[in-house]
C-alpha atoms as a PDB file:
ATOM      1  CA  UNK A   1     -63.531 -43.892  26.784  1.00  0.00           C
ATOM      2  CA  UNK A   2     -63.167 -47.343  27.744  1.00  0.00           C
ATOM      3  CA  UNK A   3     -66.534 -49.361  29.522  1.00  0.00           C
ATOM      4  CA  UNK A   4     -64.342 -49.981  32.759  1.00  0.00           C
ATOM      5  CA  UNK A   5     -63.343 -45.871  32.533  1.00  0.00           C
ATOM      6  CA  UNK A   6     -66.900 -45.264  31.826  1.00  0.00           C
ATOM      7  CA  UNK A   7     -67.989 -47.281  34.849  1.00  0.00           C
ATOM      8  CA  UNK A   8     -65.453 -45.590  37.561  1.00  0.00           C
ATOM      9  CA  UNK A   9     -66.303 -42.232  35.937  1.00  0.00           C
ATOM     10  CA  UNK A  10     -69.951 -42.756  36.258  1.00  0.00           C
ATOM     11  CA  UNK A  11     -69.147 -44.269  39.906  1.00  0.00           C
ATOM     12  CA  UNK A  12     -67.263 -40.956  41.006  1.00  0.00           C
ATOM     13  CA  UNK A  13     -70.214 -38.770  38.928  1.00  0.00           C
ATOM     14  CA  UNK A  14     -72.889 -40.577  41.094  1.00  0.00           C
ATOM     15  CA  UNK A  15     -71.794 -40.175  44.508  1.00  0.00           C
ATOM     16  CA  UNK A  16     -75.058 -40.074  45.785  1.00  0.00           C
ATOM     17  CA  UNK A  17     -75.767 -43.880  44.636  1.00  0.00           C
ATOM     18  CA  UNK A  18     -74.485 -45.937  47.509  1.00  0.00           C
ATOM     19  CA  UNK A  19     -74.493 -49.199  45.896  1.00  0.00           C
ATOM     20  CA  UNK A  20     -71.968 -48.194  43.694  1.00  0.00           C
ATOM     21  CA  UNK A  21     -69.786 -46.289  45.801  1.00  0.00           C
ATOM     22  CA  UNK A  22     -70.380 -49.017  48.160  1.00  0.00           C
ATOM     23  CA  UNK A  23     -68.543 -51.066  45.400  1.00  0.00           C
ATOM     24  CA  UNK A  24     -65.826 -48.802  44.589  1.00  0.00           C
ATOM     25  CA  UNK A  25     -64.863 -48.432  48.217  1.00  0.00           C
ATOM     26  CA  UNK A  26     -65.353 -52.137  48.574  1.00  0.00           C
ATOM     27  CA  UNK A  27     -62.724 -52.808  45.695  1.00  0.00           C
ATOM     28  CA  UNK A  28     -60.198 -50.177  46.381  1.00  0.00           C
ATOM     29  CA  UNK A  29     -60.119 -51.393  50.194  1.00  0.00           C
ATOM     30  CA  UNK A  30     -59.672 -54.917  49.438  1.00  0.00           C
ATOM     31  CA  UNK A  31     -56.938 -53.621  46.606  1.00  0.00           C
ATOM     32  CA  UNK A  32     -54.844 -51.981  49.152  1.00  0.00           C
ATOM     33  CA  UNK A  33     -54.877 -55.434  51.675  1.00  0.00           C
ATOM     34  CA  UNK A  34     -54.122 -57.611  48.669  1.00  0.00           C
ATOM     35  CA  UNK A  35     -50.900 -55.545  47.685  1.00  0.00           C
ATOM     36  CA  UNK A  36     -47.944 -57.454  47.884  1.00  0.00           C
ATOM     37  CA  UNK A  37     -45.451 -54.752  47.148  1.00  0.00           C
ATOM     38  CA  UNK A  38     -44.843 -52.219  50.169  1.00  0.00           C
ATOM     39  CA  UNK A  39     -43.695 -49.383  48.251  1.00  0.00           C
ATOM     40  CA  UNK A  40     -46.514 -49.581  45.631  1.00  0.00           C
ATOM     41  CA  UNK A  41     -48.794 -49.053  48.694  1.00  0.00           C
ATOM     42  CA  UNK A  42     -46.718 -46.619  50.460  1.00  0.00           C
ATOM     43  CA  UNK A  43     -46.573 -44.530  47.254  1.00  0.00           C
ATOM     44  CA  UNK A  44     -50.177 -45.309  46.035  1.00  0.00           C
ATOM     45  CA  UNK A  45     -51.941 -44.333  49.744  1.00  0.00           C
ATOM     46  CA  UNK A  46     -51.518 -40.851  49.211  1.00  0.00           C
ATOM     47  CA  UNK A  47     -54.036 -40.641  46.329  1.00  0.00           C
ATOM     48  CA  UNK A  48     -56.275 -42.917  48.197  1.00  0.00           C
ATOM     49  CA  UNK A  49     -56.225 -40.420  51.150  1.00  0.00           C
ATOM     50  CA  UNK A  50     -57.281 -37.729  48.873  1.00  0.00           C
ATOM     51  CA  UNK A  51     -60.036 -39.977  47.077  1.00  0.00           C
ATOM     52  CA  UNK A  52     -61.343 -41.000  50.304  1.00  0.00           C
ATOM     53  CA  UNK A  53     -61.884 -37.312  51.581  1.00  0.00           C
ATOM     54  CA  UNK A  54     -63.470 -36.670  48.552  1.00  0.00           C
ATOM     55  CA  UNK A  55     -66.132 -39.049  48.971  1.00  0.00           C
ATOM     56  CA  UNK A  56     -67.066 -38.028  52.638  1.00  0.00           C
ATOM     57  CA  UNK A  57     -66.732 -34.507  51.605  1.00  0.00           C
ATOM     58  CA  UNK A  58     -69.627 -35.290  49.181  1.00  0.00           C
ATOM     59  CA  UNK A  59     -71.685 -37.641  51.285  1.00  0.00           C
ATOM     60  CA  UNK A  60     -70.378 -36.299  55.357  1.00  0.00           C
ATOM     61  CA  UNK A  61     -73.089 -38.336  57.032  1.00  0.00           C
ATOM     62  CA  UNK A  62     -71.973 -41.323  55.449  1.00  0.00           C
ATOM     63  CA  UNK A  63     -70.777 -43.949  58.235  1.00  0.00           C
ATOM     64  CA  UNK A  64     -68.909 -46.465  55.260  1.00  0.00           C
ATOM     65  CA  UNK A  65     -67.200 -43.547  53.894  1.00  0.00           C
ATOM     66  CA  UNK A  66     -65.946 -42.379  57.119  1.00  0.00           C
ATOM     67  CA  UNK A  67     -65.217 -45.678  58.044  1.00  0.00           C
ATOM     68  CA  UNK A  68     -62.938 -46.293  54.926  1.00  0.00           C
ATOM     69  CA  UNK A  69     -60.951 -42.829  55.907  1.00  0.00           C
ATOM     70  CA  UNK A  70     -60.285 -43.800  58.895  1.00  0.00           C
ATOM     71  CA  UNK A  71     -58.743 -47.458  57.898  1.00  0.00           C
ATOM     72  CA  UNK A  72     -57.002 -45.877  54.910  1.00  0.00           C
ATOM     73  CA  UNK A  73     -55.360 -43.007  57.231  1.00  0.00           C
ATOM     74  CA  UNK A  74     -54.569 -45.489  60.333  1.00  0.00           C
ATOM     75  CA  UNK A  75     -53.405 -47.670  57.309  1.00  0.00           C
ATOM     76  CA  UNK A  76     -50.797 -44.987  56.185  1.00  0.00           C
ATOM     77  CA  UNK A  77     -50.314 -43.621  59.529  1.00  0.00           C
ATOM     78  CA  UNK A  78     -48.294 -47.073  60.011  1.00  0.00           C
ATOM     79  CA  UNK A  79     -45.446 -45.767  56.615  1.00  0.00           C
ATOM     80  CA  UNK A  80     -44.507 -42.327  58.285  1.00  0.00           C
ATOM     81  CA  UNK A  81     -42.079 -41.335  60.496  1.00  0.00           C
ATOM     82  CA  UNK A  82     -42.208 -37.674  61.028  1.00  0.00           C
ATOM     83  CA  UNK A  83     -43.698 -37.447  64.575  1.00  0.00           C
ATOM     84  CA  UNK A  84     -46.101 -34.390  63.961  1.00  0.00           C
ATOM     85  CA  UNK A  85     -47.258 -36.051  60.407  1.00  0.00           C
ATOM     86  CA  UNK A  86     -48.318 -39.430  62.486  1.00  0.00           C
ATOM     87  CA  UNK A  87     -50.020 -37.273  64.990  1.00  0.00           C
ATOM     88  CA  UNK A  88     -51.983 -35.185  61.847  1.00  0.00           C
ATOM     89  CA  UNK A  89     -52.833 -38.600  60.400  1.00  0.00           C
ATOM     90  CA  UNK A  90     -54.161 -40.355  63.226  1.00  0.00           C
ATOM     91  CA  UNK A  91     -55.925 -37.147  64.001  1.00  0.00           C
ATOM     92  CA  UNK A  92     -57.459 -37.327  60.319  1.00  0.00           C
ATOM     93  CA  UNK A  93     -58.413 -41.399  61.076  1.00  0.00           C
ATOM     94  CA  UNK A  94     -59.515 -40.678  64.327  1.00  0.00           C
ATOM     95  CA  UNK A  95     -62.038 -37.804  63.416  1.00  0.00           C
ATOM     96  CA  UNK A  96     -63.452 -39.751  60.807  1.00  0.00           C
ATOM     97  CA  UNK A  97     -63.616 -43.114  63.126  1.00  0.00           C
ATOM     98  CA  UNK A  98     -65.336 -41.198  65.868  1.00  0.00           C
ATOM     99  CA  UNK A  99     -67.896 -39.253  63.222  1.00  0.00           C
ATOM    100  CA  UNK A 100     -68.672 -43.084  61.696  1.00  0.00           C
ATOM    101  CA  UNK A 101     -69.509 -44.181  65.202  1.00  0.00           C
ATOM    102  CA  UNK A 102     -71.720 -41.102  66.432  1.00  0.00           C
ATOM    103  CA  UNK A 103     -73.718 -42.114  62.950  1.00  0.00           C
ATOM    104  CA  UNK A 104     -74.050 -45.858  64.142  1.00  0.00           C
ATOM    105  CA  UNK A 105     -74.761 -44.970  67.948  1.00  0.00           C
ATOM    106  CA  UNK A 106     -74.813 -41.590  68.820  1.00  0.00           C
ATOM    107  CA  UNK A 107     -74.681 -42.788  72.735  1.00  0.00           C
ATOM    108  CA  UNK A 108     -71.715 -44.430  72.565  1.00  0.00           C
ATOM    109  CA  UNK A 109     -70.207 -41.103  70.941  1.00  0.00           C
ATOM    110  CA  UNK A 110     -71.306 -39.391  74.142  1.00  0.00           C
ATOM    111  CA  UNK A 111     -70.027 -41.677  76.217  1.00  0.00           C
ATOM    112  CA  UNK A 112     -66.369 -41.446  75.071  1.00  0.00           C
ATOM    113  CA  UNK A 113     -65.869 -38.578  76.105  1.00  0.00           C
ATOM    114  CA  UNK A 114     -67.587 -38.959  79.790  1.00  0.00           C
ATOM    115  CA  UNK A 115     -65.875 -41.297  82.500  1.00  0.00           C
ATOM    116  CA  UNK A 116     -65.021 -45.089  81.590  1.00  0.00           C
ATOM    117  CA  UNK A 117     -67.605 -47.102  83.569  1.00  0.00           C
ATOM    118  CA  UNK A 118     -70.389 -45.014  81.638  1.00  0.00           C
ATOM    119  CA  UNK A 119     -68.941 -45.918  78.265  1.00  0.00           C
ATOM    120  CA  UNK A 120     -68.528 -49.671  79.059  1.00  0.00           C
ATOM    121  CA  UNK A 121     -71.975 -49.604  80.232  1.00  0.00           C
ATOM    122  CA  UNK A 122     -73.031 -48.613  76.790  1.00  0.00           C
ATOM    123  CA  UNK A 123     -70.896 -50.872  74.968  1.00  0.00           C
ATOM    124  CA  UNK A 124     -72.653 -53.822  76.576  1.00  0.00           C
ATOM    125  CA  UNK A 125     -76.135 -52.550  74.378  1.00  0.00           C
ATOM    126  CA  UNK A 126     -74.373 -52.646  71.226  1.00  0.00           C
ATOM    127  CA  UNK A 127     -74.862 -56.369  69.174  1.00  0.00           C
ATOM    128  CA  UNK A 128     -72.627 -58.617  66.695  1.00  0.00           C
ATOM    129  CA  UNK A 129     -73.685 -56.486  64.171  1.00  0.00           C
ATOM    130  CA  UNK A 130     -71.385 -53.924  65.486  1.00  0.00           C
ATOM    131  CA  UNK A 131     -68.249 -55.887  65.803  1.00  0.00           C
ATOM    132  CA  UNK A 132     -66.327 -54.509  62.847  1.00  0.00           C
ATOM    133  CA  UNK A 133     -67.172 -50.565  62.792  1.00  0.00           C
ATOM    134  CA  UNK A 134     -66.302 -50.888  66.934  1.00  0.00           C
ATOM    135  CA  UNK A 135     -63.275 -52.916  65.767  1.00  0.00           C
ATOM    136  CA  UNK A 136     -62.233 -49.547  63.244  1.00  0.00           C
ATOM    137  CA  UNK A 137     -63.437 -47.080  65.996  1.00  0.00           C
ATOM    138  CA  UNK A 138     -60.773 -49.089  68.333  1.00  0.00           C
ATOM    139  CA  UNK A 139     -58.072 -49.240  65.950  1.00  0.00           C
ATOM    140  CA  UNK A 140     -58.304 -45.599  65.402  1.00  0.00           C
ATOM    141  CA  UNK A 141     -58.474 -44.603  68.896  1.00  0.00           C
ATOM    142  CA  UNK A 142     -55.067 -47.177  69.680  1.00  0.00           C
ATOM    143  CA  UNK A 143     -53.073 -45.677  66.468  1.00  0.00           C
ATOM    144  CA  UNK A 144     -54.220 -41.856  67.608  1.00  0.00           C
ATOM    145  CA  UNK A 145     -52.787 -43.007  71.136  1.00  0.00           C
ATOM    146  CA  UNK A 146     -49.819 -44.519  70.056  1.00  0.00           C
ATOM    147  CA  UNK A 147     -48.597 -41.536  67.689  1.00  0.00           C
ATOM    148  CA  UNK A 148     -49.412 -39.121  70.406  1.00  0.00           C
ATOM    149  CA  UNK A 149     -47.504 -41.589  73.045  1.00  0.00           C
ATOM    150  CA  UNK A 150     -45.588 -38.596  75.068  1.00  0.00           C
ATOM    151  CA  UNK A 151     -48.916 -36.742  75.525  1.00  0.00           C
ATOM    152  CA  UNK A 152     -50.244 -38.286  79.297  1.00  0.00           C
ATOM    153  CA  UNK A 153     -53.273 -36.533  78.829  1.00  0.00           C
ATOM    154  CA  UNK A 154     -54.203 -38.799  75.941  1.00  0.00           C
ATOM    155  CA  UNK A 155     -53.360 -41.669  77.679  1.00  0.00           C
ATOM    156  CA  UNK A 156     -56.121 -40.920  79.920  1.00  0.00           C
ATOM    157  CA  UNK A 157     -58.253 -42.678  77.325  1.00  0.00           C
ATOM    158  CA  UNK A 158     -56.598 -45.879  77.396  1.00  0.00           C
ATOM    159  CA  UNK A 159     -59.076 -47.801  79.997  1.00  0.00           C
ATOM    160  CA  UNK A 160     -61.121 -47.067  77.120  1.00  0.00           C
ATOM    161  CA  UNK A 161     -59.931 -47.812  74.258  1.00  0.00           C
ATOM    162  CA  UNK A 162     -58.738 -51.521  75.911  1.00  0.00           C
ATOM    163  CA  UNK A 163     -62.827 -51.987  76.700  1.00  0.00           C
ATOM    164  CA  UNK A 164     -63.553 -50.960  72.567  1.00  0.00           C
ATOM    165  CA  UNK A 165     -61.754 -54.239  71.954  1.00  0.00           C
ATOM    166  CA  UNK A 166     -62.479 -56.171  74.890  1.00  0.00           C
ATOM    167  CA  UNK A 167     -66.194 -55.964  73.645  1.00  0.00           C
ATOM    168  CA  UNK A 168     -65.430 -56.494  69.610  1.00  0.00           C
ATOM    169  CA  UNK A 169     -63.929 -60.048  71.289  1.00  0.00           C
ATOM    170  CA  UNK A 170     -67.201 -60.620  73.149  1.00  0.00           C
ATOM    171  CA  UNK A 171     -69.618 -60.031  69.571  1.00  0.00           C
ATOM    172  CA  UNK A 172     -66.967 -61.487  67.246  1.00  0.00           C
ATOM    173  CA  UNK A 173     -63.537 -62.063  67.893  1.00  0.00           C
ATOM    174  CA  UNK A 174     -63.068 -63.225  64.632  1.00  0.00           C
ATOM    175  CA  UNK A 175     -63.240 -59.753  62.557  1.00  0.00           C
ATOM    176  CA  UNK A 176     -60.416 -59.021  60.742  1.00  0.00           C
ATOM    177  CA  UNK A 177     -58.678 -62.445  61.143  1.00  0.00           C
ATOM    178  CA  UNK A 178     -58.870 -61.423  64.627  1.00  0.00           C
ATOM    179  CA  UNK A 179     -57.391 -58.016  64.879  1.00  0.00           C
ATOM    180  CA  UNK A 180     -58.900 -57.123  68.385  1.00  0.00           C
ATOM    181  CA  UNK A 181     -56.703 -59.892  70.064  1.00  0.00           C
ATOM    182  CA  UNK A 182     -53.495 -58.465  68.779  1.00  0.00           C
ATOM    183  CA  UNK A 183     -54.422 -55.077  70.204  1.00  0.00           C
ATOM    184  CA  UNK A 184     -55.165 -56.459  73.643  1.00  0.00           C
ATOM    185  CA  UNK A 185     -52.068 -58.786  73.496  1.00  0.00           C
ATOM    186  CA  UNK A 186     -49.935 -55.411  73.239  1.00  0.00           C
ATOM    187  CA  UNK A 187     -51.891 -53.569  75.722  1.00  0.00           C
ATOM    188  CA  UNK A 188     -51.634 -56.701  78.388  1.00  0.00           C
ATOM    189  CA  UNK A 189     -47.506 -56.799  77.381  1.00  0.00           C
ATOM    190  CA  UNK A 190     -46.764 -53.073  76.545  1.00  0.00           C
ATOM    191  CA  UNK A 191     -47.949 -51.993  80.273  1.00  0.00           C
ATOM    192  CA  UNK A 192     -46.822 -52.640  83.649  1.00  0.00           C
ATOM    193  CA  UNK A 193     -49.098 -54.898  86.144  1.00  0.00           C
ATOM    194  CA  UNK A 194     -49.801 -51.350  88.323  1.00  0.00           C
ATOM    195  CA  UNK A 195     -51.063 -49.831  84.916  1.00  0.00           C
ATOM    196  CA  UNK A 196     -53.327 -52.578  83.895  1.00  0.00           C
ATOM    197  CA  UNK A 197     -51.120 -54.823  82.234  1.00  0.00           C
ATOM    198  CA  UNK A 198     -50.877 -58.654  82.322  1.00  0.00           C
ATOM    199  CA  UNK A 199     -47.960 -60.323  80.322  1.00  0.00           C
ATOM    200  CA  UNK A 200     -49.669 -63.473  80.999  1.00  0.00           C
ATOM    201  CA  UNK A 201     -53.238 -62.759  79.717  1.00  0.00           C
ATOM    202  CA  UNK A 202     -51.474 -61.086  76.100  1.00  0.00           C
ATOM    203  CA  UNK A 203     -49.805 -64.566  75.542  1.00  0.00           C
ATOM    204  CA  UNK A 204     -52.983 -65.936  75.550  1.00  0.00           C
ATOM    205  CA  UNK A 205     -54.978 -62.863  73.196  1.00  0.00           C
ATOM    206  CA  UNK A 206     -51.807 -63.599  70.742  1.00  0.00           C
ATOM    207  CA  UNK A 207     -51.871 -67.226  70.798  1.00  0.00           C
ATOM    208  CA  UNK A 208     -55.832 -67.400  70.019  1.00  0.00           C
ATOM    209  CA  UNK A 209     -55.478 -64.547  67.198  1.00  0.00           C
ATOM    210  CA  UNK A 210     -52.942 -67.394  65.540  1.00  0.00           C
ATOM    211  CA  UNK A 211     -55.120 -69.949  66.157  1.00  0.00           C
ATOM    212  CA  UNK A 212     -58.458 -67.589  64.513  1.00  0.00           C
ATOM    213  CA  UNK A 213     -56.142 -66.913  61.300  1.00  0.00           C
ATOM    214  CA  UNK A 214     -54.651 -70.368  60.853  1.00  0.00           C
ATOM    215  CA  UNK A 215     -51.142 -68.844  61.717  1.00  0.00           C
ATOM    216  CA  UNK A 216     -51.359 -66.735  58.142  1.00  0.00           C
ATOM    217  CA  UNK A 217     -51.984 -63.637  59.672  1.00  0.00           C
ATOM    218  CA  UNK A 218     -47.925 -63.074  60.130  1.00  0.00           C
ATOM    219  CA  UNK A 219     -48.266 -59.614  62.156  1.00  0.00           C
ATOM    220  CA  UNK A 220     -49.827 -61.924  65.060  1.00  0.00           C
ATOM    221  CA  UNK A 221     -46.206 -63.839  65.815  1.00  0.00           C
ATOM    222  CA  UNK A 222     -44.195 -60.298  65.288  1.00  0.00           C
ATOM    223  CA  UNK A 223     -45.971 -58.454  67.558  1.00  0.00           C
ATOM    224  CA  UNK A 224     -46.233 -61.618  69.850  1.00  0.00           C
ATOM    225  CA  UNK A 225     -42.801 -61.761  69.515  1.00  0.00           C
ATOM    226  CA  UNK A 226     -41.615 -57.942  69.558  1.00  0.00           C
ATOM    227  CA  UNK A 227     -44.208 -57.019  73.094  1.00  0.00           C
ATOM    228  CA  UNK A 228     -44.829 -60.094  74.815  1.00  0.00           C
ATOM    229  CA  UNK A 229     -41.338 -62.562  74.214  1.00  0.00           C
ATOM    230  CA  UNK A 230     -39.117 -59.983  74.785  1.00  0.00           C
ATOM    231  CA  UNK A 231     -40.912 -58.467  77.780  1.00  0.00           C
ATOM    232  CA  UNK A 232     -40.567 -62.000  79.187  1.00  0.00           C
ATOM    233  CA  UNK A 233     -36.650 -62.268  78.310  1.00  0.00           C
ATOM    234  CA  UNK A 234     -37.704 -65.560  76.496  1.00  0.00           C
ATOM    235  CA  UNK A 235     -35.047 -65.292  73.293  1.00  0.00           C
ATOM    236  CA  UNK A 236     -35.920 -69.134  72.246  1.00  0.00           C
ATOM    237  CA  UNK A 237     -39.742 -67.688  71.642  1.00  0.00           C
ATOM    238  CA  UNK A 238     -39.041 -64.877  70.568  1.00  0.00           C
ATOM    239  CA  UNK A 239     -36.215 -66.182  67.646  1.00  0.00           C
ATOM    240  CA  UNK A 240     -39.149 -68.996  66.705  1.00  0.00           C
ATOM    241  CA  UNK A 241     -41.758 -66.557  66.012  1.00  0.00           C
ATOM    242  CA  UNK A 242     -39.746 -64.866  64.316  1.00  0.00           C
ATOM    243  CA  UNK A 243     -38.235 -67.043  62.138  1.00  0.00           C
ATOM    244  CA  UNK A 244     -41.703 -68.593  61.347  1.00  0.00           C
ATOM    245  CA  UNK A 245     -42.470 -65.482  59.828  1.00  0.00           C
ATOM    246  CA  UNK A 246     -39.629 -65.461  57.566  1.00  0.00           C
ATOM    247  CA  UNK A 247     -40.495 -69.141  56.304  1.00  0.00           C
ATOM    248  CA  UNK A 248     -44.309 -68.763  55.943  1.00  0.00           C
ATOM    249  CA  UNK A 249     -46.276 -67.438  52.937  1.00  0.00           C
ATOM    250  CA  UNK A 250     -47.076 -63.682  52.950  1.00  0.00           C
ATOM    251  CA  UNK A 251     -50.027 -63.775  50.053  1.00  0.00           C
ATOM    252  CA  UNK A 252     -53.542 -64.429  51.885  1.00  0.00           C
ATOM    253  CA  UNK A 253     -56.518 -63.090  50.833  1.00  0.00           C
ATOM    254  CA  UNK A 254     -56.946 -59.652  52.946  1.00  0.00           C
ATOM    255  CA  UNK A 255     -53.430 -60.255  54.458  1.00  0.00           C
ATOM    256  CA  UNK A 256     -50.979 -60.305  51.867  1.00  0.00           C
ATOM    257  CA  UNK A 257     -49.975 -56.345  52.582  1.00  0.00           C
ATOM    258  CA  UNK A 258     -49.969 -57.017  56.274  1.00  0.00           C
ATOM    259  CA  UNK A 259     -47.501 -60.127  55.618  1.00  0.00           C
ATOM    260  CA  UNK A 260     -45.306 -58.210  53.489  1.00  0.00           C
ATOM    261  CA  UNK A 261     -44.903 -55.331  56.152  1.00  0.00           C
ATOM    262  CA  UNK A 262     -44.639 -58.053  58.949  1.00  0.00           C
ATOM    263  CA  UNK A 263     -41.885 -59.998  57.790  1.00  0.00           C
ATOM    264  CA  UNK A 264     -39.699 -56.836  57.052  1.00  0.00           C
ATOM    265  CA  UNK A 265     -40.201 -56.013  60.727  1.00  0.00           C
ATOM    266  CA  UNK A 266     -39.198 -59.753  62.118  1.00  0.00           C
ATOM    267  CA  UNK A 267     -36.075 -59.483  60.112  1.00  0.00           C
ATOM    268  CA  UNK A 268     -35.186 -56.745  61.612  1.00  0.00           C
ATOM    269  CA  UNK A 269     -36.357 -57.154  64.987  1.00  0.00           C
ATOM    270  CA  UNK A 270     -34.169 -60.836  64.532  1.00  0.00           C
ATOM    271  CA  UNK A 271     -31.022 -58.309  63.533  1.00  0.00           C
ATOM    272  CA  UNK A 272     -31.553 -56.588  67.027  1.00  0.00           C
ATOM    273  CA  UNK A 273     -31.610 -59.846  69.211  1.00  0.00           C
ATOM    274  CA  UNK A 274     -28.602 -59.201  70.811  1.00  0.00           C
ATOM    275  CA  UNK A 275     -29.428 -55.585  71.899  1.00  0.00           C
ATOM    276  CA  UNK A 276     -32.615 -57.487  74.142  1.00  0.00           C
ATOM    277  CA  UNK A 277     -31.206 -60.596  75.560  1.00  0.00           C
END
């Protein structure tokens, strides 16, 4: 056996010792966002799924573990199709994302599931510290919403999940290249003004997630373009953005994945111009 074999062996072996799971997590997370083949990550996820439930299965109260599963299944979420395998996936993330957060503040848990003033109440206690598990607990929330879209009664959450990000931009709206901002940029263009949204207001949460990322982070302009050009009927926007992520450079350290997928969606969202305008 090999001394890097011997290492990962002794690494799966010794799941009890967090600092070296805390590695091996660490490594296969930042593997996954440096991938700049699609497929290879579509086909690899799978076994990443299964090697993340193994690790919470032998550690459940662990809040990193549970936090990987539920990035690695909103992750994979994003490759299927199937209706009813997006809604078992997000499920999967979302479990995991809500147990990860009950282990980091167990009143915030119980204040999901009560009325929305109560839960933004508690999200003003929590601190910058907590900007990137709330950011997770968010993202798991919007992808469970999102692949359960035709279900009203899960859109009742979606006050919410909009305040989950609202507050990550308030600690530290610069996790993940600033991730929160494109959420609330789709929220403020997906809805209409008597639903809470503000066309306006997302221009502005997609311009400054640009501006946090120095314009690498490539899913910012298609989903500025895709939600909040096309809402407006501005084609000259929406064909710039896009064609801005065709020219740019997809590899960026924990974006090259992300860039990859993104400028496979502006092509084709530039191939169905003429359907929108």
């Amino acid at each position: 056996m090999t001394p890097k074999r011997w290492c990962l062996w002794l690494c799966l072996a010794a799941a009890g010792l967090s600092g070296c799971m805390g590695r091996l997590t660490d490594g296969l997370a930042q593997a996954l966002l440096d991938q700049p083949d699609p497929e290879t990550a579509r086909a690899g996820l799978p076994a990443y799924l299964l090697l993340a439930d193994g690790l919470i299965a032998a550690d459940p109260d662990d809040a990193g573990r549970l936090l990987l599963g539920a990035k690695l299944y909103n992750a994979y979420g994003q490759f299927v199709e199937a209706p009813e395998r997006r809604v078992l996936l997000a499920g999967r993330a979302l479990d995991y994302a809500r147990r990860a957060a009950c282990r980091r503040d167990a009143p915030l848990c119980a204040a999901a599931a009560g009325p929305p003033a109560a839960y933004r109440a508690r999200l003003k206690a929590l601190g910058r510290k907590d900007a990137e598990w709330l950011l997770v607990w968010g993202a798991a929330w919007a992808g469970h919403l999102q692949a359960k879209r035709d279900d009203w009664r899960a859109l009742v959450d979606l006050p919410k999940v909009q305040a989950t990000f609202e507050r990550v931009v308030e600690l530290d709206e610069t996790v993940d290249h600033g991730a929160a901002h494109l959420y609330l940029g789709v929220l403020d263009c997906l809805r209409p003004a008597a639903l809470g949204g503000a066309p306006e207001r997302g221009v502005a949460h997609f311009e400054r997630a640009i501006e946090l990322s120095d314009g690498r982070h490539l899913l910012a302009k298609v989903l500025y373009a895709e939600y909040c050009a096309r809402l407006l009927f501005d084609r000259a926007r929406y064909e710039r953005l896009l064609e801005e992520v065709l020219a740019a450079e997809a590899e960026a350290p924990g974006l090259t994945l992300s860039n990859r997928l993104a400028q496979q969606r502006a092509r084709r969202l530039l191939e169905e111009a003429d359907a929108y305008f």
